[in-house]
Protein backbone atom coordinates (compact mmCIF):
# COMPACT_ATOMS: atom_id res chain seq x y z
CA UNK A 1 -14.75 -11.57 -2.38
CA UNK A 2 -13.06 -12.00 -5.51
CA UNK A 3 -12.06 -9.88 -8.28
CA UNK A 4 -14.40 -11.83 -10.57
CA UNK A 5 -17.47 -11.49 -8.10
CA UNK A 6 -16.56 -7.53 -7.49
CA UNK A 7 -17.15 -7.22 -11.54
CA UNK A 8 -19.88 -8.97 -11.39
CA UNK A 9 -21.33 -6.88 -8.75
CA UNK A 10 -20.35 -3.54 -10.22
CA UNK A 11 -22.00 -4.87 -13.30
CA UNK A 12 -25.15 -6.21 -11.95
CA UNK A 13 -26.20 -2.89 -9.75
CA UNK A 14 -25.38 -0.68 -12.89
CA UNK A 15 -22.03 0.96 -11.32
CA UNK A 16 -18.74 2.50 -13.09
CA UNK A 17 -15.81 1.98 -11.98
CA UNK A 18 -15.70 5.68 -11.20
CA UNK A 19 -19.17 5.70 -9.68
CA UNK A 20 -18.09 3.02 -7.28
CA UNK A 21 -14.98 4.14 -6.07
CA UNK A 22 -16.84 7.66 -5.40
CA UNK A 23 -19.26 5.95 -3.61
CA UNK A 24 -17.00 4.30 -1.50
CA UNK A 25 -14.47 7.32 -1.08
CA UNK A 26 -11.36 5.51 -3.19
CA UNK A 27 -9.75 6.04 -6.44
CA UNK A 28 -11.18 4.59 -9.24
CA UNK A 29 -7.49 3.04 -9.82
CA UNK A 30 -8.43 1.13 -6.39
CA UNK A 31 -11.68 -0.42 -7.97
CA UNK A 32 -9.89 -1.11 -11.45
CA UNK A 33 -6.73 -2.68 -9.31
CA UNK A 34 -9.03 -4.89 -6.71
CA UNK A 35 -11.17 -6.08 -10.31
CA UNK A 36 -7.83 -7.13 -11.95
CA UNK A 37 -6.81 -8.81 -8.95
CA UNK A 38 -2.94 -6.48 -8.39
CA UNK A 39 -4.77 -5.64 -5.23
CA UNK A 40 -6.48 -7.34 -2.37
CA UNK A 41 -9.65 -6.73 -1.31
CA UNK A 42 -10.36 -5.52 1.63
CA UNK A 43 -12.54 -8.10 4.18
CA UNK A 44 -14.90 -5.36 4.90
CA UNK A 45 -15.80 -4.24 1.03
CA UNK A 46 -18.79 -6.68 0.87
CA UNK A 47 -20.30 -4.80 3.98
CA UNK A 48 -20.39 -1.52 2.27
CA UNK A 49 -21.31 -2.74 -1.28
CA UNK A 50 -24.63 -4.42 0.61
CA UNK A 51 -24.86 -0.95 2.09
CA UNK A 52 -25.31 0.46 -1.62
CA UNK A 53 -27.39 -2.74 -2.98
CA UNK A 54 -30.16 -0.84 -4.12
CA UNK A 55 -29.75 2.55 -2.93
CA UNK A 56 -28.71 5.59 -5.65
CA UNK A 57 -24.83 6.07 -4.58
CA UNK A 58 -24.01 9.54 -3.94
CA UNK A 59 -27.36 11.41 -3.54
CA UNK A 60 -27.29 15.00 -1.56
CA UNK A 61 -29.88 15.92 0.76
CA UNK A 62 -30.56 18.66 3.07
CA UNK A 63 -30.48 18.32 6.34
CA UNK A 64 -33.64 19.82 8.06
CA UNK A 65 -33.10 23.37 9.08
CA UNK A 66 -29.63 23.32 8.64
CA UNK A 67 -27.58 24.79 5.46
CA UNK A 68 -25.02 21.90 5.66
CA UNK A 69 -25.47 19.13 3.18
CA UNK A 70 -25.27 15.47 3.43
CA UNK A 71 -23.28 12.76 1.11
CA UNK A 72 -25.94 9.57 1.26
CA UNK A 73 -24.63 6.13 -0.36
């Protein structure tokens, strides 16, 4: 993946640069650096961004008769 397509993607599925890097547990510095091409891109970062094609990143939900909570992507 390039930096160009990563933008694109952001873009396209309505993401921040701070709403992606939450949803993929980095710094937003990490998505702003990987766009701008001063870092590489990880081989696995088009697996998780199919993972949140779609989906609303960072929802909470409980989990049945439990009191512990969740993170869904």
């Amino acid at each position: 993946m390039t930096p160009k397509e990563l933008k694109a993607w952001r873009k396209k599925n309505n993401y921040s640069q701070s709403r992606l890097a939450k949803a993929l547990g980095v710094a937003t510095l990490s998505v702003s650096r990987w766009e701008r091409g001063t870092r590489k891109i990880s081989s696995f970062l088009h697996l998780a961004l199919k993972c949140l094609e779609g989906k609303k990143g960072g929802e909470i939900k409980k989990i049945k008769g439990k009191k512990q909570y969740e993170r869904r992507l």
